[in-house]
C-alpha atoms as a PDB file:
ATOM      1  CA  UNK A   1       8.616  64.485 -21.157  1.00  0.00           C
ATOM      2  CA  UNK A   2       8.317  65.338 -24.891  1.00  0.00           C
ATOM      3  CA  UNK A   3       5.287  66.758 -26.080  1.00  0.00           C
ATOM      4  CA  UNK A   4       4.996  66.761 -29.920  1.00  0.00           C
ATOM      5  CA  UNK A   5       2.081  68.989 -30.650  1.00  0.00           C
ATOM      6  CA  UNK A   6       0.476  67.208 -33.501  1.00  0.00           C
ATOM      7  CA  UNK A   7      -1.970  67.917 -35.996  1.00  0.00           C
ATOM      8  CA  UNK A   8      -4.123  65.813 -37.929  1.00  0.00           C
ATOM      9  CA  UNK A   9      -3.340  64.565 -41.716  1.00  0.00           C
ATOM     10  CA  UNK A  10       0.603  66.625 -41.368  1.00  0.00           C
ATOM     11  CA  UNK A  11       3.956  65.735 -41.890  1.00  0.00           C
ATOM     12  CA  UNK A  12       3.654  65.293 -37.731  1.00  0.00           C
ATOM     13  CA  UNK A  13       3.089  61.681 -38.212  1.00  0.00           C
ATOM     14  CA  UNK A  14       6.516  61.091 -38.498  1.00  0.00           C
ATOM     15  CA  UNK A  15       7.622  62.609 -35.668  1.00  0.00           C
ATOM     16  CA  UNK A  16       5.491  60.242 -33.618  1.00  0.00           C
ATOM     17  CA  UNK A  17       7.172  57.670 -35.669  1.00  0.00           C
ATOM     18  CA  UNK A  18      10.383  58.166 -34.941  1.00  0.00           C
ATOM     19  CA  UNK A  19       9.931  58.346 -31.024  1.00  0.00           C
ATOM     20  CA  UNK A  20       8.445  54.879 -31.476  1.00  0.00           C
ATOM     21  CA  UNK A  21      11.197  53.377 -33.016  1.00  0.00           C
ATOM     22  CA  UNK A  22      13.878  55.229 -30.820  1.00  0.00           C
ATOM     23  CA  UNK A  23      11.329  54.119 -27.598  1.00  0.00           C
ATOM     24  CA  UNK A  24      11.318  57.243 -26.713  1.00  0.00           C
ATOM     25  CA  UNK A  25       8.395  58.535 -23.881  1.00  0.00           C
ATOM     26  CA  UNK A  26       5.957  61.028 -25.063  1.00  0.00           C
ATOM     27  CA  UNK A  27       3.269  63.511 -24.965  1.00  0.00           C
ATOM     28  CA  UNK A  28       0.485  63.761 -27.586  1.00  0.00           C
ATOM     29  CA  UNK A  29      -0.949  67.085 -27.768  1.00  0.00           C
ATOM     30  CA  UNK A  30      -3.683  67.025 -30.703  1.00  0.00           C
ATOM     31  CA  UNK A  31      -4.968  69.707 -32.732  1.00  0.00           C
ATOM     32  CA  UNK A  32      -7.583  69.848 -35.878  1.00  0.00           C
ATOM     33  CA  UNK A  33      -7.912  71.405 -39.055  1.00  0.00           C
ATOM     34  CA  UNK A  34     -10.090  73.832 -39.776  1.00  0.00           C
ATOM     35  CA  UNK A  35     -12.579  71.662 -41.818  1.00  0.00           C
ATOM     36  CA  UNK A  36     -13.473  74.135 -44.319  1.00  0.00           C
ATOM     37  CA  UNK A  37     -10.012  75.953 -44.794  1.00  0.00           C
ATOM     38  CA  UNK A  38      -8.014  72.637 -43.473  1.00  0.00           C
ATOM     39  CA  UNK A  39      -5.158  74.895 -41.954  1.00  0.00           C
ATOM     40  CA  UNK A  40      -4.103  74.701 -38.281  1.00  0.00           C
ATOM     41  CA  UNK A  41      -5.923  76.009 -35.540  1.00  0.00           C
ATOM     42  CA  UNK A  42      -4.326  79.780 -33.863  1.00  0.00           C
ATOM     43  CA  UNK A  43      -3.823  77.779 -31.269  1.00  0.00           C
ATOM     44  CA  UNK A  44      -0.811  76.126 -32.491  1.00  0.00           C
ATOM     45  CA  UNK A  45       0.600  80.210 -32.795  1.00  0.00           C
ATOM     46  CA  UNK A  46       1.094  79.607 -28.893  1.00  0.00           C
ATOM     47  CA  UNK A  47       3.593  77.308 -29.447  1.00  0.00           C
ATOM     48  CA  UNK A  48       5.446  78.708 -32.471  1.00  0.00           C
ATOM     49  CA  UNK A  49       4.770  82.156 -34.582  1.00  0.00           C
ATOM     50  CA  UNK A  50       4.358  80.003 -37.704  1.00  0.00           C
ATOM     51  CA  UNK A  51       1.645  77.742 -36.514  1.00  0.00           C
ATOM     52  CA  UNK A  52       2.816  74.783 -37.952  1.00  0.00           C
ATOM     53  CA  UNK A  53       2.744  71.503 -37.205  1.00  0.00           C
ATOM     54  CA  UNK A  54       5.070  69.148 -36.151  1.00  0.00           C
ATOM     55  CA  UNK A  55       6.480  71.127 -33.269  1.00  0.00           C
ATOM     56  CA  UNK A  56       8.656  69.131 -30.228  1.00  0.00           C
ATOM     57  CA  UNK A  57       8.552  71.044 -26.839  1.00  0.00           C
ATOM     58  CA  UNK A  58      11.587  68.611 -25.034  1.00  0.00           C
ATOM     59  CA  UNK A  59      11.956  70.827 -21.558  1.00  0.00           C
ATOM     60  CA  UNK A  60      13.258  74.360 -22.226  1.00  0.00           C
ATOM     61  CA  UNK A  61      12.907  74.104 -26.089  1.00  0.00           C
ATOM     62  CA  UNK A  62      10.741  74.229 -28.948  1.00  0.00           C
ATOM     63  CA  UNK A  63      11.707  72.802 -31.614  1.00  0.00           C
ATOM     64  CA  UNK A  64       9.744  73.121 -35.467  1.00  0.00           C
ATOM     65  CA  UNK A  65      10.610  71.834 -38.804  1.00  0.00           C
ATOM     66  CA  UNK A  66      10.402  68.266 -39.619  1.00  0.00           C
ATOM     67  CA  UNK A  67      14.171  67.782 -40.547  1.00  0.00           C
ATOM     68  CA  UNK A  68      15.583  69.881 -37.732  1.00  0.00           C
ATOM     69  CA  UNK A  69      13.222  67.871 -35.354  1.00  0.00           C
ATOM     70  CA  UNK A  70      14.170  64.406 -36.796  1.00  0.00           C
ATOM     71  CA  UNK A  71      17.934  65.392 -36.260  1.00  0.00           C
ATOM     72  CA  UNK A  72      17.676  66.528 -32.843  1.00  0.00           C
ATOM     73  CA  UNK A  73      15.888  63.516 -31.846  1.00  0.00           C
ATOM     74  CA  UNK A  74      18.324  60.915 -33.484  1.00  0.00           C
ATOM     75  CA  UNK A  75      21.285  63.106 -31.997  1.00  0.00           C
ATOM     76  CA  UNK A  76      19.802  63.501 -28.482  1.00  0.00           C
ATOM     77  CA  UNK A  77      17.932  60.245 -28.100  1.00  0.00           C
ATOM     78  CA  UNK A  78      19.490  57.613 -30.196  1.00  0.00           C
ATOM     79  CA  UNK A  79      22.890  56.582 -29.396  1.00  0.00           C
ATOM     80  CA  UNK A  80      23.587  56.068 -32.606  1.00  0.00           C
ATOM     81  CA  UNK A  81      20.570  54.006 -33.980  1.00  0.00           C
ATOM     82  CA  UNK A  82      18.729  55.209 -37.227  1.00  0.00           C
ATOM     83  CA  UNK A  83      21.861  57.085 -38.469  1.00  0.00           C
ATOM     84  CA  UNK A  84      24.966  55.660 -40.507  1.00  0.00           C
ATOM     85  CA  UNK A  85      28.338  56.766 -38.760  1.00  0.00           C
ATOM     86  CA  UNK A  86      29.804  60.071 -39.522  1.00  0.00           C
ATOM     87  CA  UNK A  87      31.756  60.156 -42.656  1.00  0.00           C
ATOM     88  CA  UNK A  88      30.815  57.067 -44.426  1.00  0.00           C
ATOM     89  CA  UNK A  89      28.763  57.384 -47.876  1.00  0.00           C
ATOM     90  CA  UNK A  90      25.553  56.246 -46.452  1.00  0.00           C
ATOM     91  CA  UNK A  91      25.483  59.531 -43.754  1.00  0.00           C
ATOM     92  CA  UNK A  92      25.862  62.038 -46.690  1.00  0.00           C
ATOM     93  CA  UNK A  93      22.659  60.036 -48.593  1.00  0.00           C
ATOM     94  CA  UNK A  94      20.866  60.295 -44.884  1.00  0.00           C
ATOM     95  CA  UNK A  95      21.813  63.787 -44.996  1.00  0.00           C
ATOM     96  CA  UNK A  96      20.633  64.403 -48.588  1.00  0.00           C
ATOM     97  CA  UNK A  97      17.449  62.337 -48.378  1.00  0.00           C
ATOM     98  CA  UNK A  98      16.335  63.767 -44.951  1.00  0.00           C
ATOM     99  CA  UNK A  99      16.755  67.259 -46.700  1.00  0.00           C
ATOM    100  CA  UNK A 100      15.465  66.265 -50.175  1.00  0.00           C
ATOM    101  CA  UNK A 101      12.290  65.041 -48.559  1.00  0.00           C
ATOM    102  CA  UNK A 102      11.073  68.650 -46.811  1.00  0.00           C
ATOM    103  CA  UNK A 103      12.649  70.442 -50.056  1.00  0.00           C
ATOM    104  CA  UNK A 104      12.526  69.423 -53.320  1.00  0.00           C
ATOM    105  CA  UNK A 105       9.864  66.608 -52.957  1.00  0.00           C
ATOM    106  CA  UNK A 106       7.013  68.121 -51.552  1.00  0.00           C
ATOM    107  CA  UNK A 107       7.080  71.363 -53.795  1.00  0.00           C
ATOM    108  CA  UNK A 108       5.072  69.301 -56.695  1.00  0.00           C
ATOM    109  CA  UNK A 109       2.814  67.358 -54.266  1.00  0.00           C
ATOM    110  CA  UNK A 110       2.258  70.427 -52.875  1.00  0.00           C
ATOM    111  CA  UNK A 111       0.789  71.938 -55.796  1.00  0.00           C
ATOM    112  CA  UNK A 112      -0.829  69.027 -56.975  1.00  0.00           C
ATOM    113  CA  UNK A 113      -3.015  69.266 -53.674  1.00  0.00           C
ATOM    114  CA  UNK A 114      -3.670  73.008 -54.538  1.00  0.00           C
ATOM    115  CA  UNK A 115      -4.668  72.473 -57.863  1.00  0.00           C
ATOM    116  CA  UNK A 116      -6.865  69.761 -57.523  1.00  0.00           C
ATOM    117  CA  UNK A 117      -9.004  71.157 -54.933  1.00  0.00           C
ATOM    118  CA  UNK A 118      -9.029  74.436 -56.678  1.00  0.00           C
ATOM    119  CA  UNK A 119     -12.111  74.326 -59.034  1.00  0.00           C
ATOM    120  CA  UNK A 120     -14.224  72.908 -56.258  1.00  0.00           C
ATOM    121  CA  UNK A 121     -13.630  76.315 -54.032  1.00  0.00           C
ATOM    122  CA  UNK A 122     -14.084  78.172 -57.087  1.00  0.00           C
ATOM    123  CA  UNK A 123     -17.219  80.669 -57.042  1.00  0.00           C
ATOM    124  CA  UNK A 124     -20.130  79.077 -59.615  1.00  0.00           C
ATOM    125  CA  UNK A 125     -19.637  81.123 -62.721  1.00  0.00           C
ATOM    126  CA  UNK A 126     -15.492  80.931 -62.352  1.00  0.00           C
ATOM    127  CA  UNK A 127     -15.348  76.719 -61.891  1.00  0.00           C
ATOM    128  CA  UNK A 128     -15.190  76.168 -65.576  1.00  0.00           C
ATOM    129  CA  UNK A 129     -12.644  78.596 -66.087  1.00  0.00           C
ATOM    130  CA  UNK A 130     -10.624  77.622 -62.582  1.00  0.00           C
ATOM    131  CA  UNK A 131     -10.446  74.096 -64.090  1.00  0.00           C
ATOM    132  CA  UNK A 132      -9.614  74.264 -67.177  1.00  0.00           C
ATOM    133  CA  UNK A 133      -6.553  76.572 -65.682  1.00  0.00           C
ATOM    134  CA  UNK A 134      -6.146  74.136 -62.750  1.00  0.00           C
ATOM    135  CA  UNK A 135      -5.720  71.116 -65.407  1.00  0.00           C
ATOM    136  CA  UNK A 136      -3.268  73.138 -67.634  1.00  0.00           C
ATOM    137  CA  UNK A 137      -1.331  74.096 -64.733  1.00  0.00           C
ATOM    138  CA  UNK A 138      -1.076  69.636 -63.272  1.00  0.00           C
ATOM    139  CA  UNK A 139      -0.869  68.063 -67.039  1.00  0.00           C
ATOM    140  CA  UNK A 140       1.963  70.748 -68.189  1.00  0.00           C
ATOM    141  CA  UNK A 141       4.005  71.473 -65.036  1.00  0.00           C
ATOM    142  CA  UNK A 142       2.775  69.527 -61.706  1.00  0.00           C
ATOM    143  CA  UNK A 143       2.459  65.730 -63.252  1.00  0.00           C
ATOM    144  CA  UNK A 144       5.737  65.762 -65.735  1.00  0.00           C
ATOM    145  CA  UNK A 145       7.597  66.919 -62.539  1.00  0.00           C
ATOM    146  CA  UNK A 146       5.817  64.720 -60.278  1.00  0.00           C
ATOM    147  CA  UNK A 147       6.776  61.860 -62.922  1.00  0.00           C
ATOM    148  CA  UNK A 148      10.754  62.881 -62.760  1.00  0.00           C
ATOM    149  CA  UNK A 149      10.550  62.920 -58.744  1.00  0.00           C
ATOM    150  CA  UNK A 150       8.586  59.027 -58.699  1.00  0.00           C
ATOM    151  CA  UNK A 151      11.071  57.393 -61.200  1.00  0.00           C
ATOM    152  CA  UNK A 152      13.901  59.205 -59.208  1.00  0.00           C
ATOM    153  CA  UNK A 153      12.479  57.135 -56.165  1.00  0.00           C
ATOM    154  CA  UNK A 154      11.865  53.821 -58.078  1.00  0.00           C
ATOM    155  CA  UNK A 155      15.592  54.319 -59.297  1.00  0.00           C
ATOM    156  CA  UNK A 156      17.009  54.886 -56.015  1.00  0.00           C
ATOM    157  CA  UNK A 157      15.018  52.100 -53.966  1.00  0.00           C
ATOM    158  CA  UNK A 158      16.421  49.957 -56.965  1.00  0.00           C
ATOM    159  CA  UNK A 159      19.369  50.035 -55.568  1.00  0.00           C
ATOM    160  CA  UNK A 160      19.159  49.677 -52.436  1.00  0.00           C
ATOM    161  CA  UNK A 161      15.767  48.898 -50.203  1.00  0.00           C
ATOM    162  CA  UNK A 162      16.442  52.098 -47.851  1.00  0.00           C
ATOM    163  CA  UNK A 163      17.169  55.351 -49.121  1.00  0.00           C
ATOM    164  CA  UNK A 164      20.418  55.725 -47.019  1.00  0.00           C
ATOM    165  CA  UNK A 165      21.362  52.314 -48.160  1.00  0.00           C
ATOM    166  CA  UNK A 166      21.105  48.495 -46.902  1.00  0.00           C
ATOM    167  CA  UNK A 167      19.880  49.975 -43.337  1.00  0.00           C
ATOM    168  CA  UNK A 168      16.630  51.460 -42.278  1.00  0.00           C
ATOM    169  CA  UNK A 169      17.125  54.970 -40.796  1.00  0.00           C
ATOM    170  CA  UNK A 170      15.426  58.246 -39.889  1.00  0.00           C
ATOM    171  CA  UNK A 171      15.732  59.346 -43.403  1.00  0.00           C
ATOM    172  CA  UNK A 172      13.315  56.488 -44.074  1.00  0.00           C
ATOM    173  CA  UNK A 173      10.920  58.326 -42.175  1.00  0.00           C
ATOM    174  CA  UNK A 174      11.378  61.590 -43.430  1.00  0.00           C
ATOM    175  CA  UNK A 175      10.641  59.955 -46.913  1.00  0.00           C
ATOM    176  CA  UNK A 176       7.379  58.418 -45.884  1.00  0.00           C
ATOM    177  CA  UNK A 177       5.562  61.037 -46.650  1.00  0.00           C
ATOM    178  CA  UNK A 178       6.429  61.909 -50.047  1.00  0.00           C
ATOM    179  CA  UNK A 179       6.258  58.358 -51.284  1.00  0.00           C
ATOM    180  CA  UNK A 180       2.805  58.372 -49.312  1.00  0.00           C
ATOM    181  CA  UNK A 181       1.321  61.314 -50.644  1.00  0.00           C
ATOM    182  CA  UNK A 182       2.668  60.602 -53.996  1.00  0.00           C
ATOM    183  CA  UNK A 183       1.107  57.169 -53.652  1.00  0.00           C
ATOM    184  CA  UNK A 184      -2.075  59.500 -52.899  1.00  0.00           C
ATOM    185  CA  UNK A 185      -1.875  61.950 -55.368  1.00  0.00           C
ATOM    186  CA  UNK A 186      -0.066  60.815 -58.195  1.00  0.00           C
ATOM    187  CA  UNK A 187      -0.090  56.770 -58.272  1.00  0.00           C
ATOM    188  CA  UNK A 188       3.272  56.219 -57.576  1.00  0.00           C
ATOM    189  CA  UNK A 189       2.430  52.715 -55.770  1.00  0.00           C
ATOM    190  CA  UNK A 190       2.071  51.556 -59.070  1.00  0.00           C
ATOM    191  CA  UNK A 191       6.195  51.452 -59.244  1.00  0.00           C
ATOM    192  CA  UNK A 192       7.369  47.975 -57.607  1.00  0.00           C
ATOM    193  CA  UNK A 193      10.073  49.312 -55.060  1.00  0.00           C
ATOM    194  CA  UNK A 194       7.894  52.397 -53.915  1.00  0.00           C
ATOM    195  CA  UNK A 195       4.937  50.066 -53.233  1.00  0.00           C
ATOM    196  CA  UNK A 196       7.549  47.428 -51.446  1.00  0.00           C
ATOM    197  CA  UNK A 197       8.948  49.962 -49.658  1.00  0.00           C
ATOM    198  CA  UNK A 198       5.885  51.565 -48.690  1.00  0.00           C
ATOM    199  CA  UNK A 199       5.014  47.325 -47.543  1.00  0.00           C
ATOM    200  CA  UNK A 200       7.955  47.394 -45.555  1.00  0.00           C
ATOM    201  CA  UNK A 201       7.470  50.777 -43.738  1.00  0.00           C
ATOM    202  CA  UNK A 202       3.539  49.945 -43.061  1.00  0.00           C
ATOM    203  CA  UNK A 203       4.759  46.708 -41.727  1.00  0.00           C
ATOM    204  CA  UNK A 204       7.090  47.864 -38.904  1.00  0.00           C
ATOM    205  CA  UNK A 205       5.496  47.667 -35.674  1.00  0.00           C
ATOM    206  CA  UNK A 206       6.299  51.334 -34.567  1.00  0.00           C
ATOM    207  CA  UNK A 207       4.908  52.607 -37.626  1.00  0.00           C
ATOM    208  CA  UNK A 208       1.459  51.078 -36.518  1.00  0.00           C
ATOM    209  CA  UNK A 209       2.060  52.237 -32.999  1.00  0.00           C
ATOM    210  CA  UNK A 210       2.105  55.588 -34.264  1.00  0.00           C
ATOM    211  CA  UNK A 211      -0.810  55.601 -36.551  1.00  0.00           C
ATOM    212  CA  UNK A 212      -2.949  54.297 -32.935  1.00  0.00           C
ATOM    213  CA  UNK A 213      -1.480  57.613 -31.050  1.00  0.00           C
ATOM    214  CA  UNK A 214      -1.799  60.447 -34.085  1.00  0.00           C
ATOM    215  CA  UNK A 215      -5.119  58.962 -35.237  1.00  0.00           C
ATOM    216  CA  UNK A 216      -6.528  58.712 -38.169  1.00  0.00           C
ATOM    217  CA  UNK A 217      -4.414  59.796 -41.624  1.00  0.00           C
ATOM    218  CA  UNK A 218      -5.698  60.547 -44.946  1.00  0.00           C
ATOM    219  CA  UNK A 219      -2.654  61.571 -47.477  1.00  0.00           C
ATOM    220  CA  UNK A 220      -4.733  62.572 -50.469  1.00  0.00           C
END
């Protein structure tokens, strides 16, 4: 059986996702943050030298990465559901958008995280100074390019209501948590198509299935 080692409030989520849609059996193996720190536990170093999270153990391999994961499930497991055939226009968007989600995307809402927790772990005498630095660094650099990446989305899900096109896929998932976190961090459920399509996702019955076996999930 698959065992996706799974830590709480990651990009893991999705993982678990995706084995619910593709009815795929599966083993839950849960690990927490460390509460002051909030990275993963040494445990996970056991299973990978990077200590990440999501990581898929499917027999004789171990698989990390999000994207690399999401691929080798659809190709192993789904018989050609939650992928657009080979050579069309909408595989090269899957392709793009399952790439563009674990690249370029979560770079900003990466550092948005960062920088808004950073005056609050700041020693007493240096949280004036960290903050003022911290809100430099998010209104000059973090929120304009959070701004271009949230109208990108709005744009795209204009034209279509999935991201490879007319049909949900697995890029779908691996987009969830952009549009979530940015929905977190950076109000982007105030555009009309992110918040439908973040209805639509939340809606689907293996999304919810999910959420009951990875527990509890804050995005901010």
């Amino acid at each position: 059986m698959i065992v996706v080692h799974h830590l709480n409030n990651s990009r893991s989520q999705r993982v678990l996702w995706l084995l619910e849609e593709l009815g795929v059996p599966y083993e839950v193996k849960h690990y927490q943050r460390d509460a002051k720190t909030m990275l993963a536990p040494p445990e996970l170093r056991a299973v990978h030298p990077l200590g990440k999270s999501p990581i898929v153990v499917d027999g004789d391999k171990t698989i990390a990465e999000t994207g690399t994961i999401i691929e080798y499930l659809v190709e192993t497991y789904g018989q050609g559901r939650l992928v657009p055939p080979a050579g069309t226009p909408e595989r090269l968007r899957w392709s793009y958008w399952l790439h563009y989600a674990e690249g370029s995307a979560m770079a900003p809402l990466l550092l948005k995280l960062v920088f808004t927790a950073l005056p609050a772990r700041a020693p007493g005498l240096m949280k004036g100074l960290v903050k003022s630095i911290a809100n430099r660094a998010q209104s000059g650099f973090i929120d304009p390019q959070l701004k271009l990446h949230i109208d990108y989305w709005e744009a795209e899900l204009t034209r279509n209501p999935w991201f490879a096109g007319g049909d949900f896929t697995a890029a779908d998932i691996a987009m969830s948590f952009p549009l979530e976190a940015g929905a977190a961090r950076a109000g982007a459920s105030t555009r009309p198509h992110v918040k439908a399509f973040l209805e639509r996702i939340h809606a689907r019955p293996a999304y919810k299935r999910a959420l009951e076996r990875g527990g509890p999930y804050d995005y901010a």
